[in-house]
PDB file of N, CA and C in Angstrom:
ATOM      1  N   UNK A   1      19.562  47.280   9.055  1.00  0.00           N
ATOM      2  CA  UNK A   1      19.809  46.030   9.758  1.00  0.00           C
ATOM      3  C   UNK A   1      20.198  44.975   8.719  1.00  0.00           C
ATOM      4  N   UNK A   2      21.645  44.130   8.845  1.00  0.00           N
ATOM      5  CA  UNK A   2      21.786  43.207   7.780  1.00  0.00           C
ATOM      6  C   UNK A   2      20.842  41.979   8.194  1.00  0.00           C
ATOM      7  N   UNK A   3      20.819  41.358   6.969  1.00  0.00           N
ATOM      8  CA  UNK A   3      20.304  39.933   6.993  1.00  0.00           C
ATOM      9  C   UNK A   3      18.628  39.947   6.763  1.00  0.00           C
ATOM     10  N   UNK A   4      17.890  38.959   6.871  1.00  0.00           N
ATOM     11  CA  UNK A   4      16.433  39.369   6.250  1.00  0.00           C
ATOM     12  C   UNK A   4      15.479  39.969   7.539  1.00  0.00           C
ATOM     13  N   UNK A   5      14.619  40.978   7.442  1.00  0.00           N
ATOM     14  CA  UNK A   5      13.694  41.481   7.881  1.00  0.00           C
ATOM     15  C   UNK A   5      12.780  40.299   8.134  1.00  0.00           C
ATOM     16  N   UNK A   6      12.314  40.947   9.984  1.00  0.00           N
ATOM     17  CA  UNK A   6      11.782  40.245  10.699  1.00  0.00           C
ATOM     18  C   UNK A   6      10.032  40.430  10.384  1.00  0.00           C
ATOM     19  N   UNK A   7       9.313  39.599   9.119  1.00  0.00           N
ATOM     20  CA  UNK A   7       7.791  40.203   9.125  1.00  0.00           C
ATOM     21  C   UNK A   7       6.964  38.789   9.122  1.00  0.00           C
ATOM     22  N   UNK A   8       5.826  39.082   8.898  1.00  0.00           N
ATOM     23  CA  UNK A   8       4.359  38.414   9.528  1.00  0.00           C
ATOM     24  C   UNK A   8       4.826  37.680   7.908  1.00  0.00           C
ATOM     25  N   UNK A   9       5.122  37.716   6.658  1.00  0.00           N
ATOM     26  CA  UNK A   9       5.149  37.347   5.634  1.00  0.00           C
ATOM     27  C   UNK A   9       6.438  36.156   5.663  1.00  0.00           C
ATOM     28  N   UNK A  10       7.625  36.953   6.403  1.00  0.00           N
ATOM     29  CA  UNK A  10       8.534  35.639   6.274  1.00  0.00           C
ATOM     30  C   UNK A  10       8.162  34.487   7.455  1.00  0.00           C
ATOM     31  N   UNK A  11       7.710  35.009   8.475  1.00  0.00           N
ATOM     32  CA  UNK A  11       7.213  33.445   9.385  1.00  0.00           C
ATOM     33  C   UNK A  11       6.409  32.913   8.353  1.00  0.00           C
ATOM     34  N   UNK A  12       4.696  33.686   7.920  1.00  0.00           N
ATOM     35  CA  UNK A  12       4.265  32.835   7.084  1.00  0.00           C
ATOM     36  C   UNK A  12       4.851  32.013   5.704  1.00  0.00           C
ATOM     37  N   UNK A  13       5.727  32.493   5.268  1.00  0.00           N
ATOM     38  CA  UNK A  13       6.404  31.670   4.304  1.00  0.00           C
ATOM     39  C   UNK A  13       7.204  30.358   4.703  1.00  0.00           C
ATOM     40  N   UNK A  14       7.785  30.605   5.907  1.00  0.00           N
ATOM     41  CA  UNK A  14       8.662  29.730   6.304  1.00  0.00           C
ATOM     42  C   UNK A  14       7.856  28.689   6.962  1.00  0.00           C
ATOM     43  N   UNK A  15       6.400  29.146   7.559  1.00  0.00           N
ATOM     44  CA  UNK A  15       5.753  27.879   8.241  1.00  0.00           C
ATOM     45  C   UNK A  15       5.246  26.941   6.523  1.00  0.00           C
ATOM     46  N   UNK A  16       5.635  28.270   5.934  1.00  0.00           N
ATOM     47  CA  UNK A  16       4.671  26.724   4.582  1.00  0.00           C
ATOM     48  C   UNK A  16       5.366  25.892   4.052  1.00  0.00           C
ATOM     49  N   UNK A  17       6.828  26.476   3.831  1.00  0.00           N
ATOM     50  CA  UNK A  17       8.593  25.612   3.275  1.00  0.00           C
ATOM     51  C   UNK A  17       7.872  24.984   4.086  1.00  0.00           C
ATOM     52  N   UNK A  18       7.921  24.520   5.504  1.00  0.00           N
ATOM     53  CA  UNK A  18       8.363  23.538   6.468  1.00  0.00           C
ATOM     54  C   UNK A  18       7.220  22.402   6.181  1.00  0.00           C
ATOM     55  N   UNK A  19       5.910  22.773   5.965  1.00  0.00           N
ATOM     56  CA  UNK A  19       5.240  21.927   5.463  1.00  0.00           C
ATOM     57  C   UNK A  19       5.657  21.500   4.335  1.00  0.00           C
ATOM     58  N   UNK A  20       5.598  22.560   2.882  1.00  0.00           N
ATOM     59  CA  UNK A  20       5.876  21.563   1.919  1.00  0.00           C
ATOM     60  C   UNK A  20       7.300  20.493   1.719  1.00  0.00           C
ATOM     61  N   UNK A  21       8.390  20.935   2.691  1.00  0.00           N
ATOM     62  CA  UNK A  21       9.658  20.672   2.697  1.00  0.00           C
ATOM     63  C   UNK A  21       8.883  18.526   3.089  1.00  0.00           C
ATOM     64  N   UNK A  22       8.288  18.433   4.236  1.00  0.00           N
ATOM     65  CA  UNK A  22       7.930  17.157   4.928  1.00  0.00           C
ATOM     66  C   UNK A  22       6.858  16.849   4.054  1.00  0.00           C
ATOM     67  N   UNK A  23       5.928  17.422   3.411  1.00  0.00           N
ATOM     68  CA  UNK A  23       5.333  16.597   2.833  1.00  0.00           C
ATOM     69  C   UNK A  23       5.879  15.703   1.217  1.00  0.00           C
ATOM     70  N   UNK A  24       6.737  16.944   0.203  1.00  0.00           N
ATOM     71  CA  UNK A  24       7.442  16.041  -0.436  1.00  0.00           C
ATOM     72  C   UNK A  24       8.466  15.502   0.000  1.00  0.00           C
ATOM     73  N   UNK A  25       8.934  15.336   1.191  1.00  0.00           N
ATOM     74  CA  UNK A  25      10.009  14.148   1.124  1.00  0.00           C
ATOM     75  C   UNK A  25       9.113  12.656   1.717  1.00  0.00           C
ATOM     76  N   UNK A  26       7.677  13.064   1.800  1.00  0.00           N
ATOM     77  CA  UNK A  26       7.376  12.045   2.489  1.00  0.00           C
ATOM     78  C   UNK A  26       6.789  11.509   0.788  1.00  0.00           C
ATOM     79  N   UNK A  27       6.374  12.017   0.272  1.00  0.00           N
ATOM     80  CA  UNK A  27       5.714  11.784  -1.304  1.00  0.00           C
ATOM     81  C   UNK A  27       7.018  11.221  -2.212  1.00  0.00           C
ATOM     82  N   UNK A  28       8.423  11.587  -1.739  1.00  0.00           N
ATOM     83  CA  UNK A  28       9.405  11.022  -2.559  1.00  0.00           C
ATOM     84  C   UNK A  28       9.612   9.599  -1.860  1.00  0.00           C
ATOM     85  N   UNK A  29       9.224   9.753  -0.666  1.00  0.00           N
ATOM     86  CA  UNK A  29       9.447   7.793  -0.094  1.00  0.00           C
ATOM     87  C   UNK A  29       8.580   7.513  -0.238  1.00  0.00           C
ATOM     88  N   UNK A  30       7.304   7.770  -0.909  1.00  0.00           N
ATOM     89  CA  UNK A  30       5.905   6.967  -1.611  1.00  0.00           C
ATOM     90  C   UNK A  30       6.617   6.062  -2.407  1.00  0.00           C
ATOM     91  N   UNK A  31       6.646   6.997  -3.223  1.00  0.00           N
ATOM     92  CA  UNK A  31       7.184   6.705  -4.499  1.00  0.00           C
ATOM     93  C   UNK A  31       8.247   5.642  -4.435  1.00  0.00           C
ATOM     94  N   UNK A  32       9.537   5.821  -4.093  1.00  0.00           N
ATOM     95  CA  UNK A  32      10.079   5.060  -3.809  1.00  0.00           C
ATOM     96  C   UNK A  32       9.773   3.773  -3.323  1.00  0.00           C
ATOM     97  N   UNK A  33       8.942   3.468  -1.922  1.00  0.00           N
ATOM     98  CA  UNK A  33       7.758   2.579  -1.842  1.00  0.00           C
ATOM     99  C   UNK A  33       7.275   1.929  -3.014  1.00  0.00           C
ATOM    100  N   UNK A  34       6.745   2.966  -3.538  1.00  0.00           N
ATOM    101  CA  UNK A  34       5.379   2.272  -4.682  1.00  0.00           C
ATOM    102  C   UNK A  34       6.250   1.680  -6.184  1.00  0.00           C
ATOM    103  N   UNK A  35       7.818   2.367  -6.136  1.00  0.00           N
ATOM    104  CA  UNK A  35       8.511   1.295  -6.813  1.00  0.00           C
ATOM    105  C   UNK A  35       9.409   0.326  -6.629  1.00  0.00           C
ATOM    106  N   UNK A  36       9.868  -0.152  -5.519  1.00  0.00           N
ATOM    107  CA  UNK A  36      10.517  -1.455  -4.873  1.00  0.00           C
ATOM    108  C   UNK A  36       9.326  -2.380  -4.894  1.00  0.00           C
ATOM    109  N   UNK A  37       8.083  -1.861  -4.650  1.00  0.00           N
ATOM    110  CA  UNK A  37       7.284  -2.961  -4.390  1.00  0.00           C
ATOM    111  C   UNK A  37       6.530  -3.485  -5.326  1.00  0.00           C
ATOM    112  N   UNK A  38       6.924  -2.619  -6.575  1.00  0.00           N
ATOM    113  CA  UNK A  38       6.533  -3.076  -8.046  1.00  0.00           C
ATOM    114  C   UNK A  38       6.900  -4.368  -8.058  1.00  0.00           C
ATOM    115  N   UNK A  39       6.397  -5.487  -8.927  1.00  0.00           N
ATOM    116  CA  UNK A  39       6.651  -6.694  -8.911  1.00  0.00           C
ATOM    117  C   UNK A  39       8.020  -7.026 -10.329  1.00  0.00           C
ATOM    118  N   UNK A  40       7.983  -5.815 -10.910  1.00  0.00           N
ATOM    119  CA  UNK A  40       9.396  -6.147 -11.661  1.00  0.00           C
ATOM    120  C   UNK A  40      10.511  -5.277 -11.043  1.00  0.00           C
ATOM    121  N   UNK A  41      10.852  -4.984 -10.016  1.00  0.00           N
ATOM    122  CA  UNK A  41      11.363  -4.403  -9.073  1.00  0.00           C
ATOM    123  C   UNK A  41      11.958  -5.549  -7.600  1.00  0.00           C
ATOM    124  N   UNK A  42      11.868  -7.072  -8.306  1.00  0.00           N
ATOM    125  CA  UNK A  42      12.122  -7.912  -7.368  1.00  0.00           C
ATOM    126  C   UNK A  42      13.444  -7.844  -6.931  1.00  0.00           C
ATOM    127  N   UNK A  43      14.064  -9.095  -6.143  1.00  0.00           N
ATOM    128  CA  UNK A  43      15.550  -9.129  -5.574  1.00  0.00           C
ATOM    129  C   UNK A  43      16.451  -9.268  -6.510  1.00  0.00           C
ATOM    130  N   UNK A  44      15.605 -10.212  -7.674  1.00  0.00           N
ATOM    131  CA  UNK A  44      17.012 -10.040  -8.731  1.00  0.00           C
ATOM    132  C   UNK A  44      17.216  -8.961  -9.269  1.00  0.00           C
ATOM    133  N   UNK A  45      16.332  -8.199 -10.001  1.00  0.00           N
ATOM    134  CA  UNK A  45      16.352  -7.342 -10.179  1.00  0.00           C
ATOM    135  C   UNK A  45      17.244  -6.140  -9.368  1.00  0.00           C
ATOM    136  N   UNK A  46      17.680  -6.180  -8.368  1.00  0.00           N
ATOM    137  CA  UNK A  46      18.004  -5.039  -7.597  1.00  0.00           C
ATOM    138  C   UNK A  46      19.340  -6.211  -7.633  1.00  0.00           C
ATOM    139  N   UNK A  47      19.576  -7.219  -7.124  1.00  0.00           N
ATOM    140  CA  UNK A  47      21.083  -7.761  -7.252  1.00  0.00           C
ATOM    141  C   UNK A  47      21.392  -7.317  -8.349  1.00  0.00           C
ATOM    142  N   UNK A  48      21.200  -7.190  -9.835  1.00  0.00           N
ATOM    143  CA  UNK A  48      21.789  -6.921 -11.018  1.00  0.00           C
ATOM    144  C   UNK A  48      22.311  -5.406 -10.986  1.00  0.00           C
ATOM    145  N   UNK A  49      22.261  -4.711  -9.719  1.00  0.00           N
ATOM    146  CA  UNK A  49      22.139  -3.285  -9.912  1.00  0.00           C
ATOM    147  C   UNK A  49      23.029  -3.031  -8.893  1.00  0.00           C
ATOM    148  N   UNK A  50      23.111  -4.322  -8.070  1.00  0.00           N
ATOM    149  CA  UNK A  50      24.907  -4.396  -7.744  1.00  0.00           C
ATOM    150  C   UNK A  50      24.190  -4.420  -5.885  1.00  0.00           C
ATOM    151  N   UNK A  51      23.010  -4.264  -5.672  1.00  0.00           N
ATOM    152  CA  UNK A  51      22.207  -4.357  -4.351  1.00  0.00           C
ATOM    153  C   UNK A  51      22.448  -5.835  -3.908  1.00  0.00           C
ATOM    154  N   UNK A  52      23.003  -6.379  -2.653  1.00  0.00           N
ATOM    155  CA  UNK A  52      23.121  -7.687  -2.675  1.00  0.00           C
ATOM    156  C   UNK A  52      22.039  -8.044  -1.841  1.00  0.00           C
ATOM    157  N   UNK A  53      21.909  -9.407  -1.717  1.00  0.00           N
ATOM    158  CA  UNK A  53      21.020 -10.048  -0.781  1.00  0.00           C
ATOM    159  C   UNK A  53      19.454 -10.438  -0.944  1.00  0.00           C
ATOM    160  N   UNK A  54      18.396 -10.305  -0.081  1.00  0.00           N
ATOM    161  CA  UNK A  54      17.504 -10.828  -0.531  1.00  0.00           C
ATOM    162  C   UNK A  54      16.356 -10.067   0.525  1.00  0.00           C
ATOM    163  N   UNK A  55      14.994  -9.689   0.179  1.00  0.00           N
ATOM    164  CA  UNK A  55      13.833  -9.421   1.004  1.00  0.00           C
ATOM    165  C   UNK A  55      13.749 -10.227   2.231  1.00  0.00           C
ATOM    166  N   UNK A  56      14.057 -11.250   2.210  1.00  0.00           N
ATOM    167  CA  UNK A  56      13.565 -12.668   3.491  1.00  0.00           C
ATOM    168  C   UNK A  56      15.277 -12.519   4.583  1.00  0.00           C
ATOM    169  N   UNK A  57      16.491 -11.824   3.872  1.00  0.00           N
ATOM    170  CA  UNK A  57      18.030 -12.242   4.482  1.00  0.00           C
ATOM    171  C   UNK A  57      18.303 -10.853   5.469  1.00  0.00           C
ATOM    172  N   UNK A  58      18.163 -12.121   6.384  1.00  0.00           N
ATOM    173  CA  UNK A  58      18.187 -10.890   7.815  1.00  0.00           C
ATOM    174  C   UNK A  58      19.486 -10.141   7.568  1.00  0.00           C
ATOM    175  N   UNK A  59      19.701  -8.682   7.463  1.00  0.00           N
ATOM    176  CA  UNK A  59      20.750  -7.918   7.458  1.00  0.00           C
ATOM    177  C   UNK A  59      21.703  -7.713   6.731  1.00  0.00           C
ATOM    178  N   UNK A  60      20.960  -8.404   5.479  1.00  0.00           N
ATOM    179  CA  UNK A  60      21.242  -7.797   3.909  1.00  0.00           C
ATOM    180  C   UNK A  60      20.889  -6.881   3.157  1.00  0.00           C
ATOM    181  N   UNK A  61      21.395  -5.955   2.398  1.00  0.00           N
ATOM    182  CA  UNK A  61      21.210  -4.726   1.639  1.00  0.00           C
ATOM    183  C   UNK A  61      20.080  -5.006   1.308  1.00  0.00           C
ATOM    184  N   UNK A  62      18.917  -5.512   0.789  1.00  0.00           N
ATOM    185  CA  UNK A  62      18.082  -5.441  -0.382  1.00  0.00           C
ATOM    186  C   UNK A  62      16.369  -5.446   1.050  1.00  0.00           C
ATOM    187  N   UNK A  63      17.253  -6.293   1.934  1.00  0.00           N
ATOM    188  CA  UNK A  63      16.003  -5.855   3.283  1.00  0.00           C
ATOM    189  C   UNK A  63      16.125  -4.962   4.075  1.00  0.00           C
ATOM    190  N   UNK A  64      17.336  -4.365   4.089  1.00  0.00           N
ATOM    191  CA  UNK A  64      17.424  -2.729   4.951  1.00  0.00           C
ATOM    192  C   UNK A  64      16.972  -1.404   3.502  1.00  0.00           C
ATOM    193  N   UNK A  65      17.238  -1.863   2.824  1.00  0.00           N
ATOM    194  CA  UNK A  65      16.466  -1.054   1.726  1.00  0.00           C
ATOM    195  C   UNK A  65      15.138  -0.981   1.800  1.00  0.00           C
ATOM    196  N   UNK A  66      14.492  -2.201   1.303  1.00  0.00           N
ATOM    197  CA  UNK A  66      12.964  -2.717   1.805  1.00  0.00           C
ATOM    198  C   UNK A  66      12.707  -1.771   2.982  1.00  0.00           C
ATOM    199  N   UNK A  67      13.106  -2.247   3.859  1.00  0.00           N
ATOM    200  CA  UNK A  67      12.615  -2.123   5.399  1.00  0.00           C
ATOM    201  C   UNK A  67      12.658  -1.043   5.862  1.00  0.00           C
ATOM    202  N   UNK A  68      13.671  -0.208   5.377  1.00  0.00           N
ATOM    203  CA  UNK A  68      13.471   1.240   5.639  1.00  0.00           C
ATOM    204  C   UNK A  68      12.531   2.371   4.646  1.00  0.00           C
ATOM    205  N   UNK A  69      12.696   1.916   2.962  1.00  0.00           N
ATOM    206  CA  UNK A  69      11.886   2.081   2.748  1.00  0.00           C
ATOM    207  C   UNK A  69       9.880   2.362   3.559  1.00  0.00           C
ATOM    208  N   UNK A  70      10.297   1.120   3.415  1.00  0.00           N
ATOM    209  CA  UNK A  70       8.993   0.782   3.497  1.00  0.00           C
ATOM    210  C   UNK A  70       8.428   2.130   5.485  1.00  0.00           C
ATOM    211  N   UNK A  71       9.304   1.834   6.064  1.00  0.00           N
ATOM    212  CA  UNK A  71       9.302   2.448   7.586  1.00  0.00           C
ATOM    213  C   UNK A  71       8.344   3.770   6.620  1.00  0.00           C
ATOM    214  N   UNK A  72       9.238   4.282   6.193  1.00  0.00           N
ATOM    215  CA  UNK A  72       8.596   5.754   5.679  1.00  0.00           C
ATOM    216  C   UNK A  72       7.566   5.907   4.907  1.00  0.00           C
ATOM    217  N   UNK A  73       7.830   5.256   3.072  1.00  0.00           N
ATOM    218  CA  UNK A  73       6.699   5.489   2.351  1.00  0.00           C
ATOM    219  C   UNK A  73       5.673   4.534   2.542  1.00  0.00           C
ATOM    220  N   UNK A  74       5.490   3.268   3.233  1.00  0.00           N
ATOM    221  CA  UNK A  74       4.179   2.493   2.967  1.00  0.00           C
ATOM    222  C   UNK A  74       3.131   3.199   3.093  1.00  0.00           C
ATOM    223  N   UNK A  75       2.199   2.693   2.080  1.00  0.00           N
ATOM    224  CA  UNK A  75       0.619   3.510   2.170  1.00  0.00           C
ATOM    225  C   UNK A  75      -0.117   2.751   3.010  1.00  0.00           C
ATOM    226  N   UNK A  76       0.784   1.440   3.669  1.00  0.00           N
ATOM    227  CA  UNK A  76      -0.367   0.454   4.398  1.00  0.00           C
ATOM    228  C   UNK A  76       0.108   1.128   5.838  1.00  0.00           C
ATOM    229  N   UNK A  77       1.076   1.115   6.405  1.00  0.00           N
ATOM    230  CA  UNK A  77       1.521   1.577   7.471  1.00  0.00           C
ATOM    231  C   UNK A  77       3.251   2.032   7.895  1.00  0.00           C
ATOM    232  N   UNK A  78       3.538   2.507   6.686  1.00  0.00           N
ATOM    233  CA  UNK A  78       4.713   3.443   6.903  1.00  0.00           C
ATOM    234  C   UNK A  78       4.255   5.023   7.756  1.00  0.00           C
ATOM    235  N   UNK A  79       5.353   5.984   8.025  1.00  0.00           N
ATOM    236  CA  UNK A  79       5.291   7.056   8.370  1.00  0.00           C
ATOM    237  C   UNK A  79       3.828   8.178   7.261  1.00  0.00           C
ATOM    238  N   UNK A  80       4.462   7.869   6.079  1.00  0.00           N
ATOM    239  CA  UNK A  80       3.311   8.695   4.568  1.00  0.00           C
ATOM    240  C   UNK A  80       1.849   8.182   5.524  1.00  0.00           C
ATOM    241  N   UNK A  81       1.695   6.602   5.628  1.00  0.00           N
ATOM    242  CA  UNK A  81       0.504   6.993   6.142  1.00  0.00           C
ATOM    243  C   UNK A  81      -0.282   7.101   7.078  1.00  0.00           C
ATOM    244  N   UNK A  82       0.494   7.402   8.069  1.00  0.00           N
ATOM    245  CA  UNK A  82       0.195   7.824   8.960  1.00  0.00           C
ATOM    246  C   UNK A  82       0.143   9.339   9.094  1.00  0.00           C
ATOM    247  N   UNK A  83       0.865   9.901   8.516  1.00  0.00           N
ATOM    248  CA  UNK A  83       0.366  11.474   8.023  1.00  0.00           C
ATOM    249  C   UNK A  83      -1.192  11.860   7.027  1.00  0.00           C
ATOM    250  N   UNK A  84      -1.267  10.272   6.380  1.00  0.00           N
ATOM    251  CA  UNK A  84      -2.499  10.555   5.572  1.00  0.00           C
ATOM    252  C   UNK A  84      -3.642  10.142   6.222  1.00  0.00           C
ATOM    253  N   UNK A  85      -3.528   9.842   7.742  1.00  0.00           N
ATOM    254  CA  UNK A  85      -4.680   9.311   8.166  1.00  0.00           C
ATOM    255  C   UNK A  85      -5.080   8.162   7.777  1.00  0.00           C
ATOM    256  N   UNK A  86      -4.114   7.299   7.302  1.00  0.00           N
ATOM    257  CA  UNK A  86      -4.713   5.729   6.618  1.00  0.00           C
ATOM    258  C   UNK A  86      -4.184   4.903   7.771  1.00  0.00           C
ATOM    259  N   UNK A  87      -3.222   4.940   8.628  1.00  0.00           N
ATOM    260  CA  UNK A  87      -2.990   3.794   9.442  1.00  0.00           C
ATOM    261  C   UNK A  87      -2.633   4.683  10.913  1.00  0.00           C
ATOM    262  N   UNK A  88      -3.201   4.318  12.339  1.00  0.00           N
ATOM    263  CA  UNK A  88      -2.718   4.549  13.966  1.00  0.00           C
ATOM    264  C   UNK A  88      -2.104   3.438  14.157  1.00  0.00           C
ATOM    265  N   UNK A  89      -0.433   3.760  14.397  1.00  0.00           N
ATOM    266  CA  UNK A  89       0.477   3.111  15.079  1.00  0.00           C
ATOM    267  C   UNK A  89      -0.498   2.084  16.280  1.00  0.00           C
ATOM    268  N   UNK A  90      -0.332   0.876  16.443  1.00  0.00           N
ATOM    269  CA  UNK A  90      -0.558   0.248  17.882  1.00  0.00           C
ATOM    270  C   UNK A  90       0.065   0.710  19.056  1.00  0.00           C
ATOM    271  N   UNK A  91       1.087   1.052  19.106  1.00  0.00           N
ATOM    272  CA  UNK A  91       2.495   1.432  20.097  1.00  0.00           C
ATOM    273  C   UNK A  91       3.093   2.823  19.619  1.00  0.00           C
ATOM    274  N   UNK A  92       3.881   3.005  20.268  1.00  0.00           N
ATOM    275  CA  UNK A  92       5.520   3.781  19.682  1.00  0.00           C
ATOM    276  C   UNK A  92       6.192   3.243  18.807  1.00  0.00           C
ATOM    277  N   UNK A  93       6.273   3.844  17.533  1.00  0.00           N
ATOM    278  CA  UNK A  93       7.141   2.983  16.588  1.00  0.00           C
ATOM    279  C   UNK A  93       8.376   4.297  15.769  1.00  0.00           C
ATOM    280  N   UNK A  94       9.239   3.940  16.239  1.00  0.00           N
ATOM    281  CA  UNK A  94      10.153   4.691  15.341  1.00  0.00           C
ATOM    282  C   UNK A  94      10.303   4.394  14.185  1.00  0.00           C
ATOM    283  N   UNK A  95       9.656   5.319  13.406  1.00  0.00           N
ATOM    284  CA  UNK A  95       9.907   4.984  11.510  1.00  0.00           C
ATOM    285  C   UNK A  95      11.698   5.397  11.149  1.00  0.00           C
ATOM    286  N   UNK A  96      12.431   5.373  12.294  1.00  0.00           N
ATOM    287  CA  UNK A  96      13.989   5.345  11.437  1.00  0.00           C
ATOM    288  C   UNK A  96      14.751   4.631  11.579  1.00  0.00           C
ATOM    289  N   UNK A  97      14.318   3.688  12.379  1.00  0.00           N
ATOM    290  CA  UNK A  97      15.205   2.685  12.542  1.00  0.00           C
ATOM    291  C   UNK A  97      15.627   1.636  11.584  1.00  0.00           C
ATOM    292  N   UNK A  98      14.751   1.667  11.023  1.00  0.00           N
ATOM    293  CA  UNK A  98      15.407   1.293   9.747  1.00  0.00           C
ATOM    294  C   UNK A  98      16.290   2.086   8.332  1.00  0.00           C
ATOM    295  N   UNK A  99      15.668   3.097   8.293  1.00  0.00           N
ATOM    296  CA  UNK A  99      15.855   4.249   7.608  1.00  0.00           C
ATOM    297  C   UNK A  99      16.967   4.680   7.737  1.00  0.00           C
ATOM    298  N   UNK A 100      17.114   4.960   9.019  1.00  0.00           N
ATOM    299  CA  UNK A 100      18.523   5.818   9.509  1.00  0.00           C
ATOM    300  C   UNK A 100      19.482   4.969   9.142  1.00  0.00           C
ATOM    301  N   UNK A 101      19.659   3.746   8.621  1.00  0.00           N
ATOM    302  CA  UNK A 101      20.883   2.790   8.448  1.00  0.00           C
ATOM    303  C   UNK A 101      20.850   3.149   6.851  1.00  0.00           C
ATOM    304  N   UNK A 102      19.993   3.888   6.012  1.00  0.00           N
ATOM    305  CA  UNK A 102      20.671   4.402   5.015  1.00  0.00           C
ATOM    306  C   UNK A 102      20.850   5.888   4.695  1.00  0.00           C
ATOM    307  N   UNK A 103      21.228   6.409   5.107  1.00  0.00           N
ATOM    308  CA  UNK A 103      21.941   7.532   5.818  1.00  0.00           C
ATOM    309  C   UNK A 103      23.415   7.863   5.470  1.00  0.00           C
ATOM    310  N   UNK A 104      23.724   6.353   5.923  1.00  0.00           N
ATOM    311  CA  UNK A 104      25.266   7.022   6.124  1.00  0.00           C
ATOM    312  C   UNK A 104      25.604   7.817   7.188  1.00  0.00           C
ATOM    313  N   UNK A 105      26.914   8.329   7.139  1.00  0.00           N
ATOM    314  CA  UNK A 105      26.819   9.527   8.580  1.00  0.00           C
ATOM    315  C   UNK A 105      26.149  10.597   8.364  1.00  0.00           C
ATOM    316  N   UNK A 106      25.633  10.829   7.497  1.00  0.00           N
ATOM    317  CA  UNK A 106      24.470  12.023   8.011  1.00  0.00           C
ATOM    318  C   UNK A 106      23.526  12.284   8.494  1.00  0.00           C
ATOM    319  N   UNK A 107      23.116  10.808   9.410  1.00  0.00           N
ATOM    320  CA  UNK A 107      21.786  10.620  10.133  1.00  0.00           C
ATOM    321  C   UNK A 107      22.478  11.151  11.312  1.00  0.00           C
ATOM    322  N   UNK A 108      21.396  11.592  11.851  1.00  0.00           N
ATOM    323  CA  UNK A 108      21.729  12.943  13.009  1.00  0.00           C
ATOM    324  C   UNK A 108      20.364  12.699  14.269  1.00  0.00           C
ATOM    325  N   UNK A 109      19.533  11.729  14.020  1.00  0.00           N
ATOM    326  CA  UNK A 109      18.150  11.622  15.224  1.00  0.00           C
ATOM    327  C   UNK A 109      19.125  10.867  16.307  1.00  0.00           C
TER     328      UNK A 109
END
């Protein structure tokens, strides 16, 4: 039979990719997080790097960065922690709505 054999070893492998696949991308938007929000990591700082705009400027690069950022890795109440058990949503909150605007066309939700 071509192609890979159907066993109890490749589901179990593949259920663990799928975990570790979501948990480091959620650990790479920590990070990411935990360095925008560094305090030498401010707006100028990111304008010099060719990022325009400002944290406070509604629908400027440097707050859809922020803001999506933040949707995912915050440890106070992004998506990360809500996987870590540190923050329950009040509501329904889509963590991509911000996110998905840096994407590009390859956002696909």
């Amino acid at each position: 039979m071509p192609g890979r054999a159907l066993t109890g070893t490749n589901v179990n492998d593949k259920a663990g990719a799928c975990v570790e696949q979501v948990w480091i991308a959620l650990e790479q938007c920590n990070q990411l997080y935990r360095w925008l929000t560094d305090s030498t990591h401010n707006d100028s700082f990111l304008n010099n790097l060719g990022i325009a705009g400002t944290s406070a400027g509604a629908g400027t690069d440097v707050k859809l960065l922020r803001d999506g950022i933040a949707d995912l890795g915050s440890t106070t109440n992004g998506l990360w922690a809500v996987a870590h058990g540190l923050f329950v949503p009040g509501g329904t909150n889509n963590f991509f709505f911000n996110a998905k605007q840096l994407t590009g066309v390859t956002y696909t939700g």
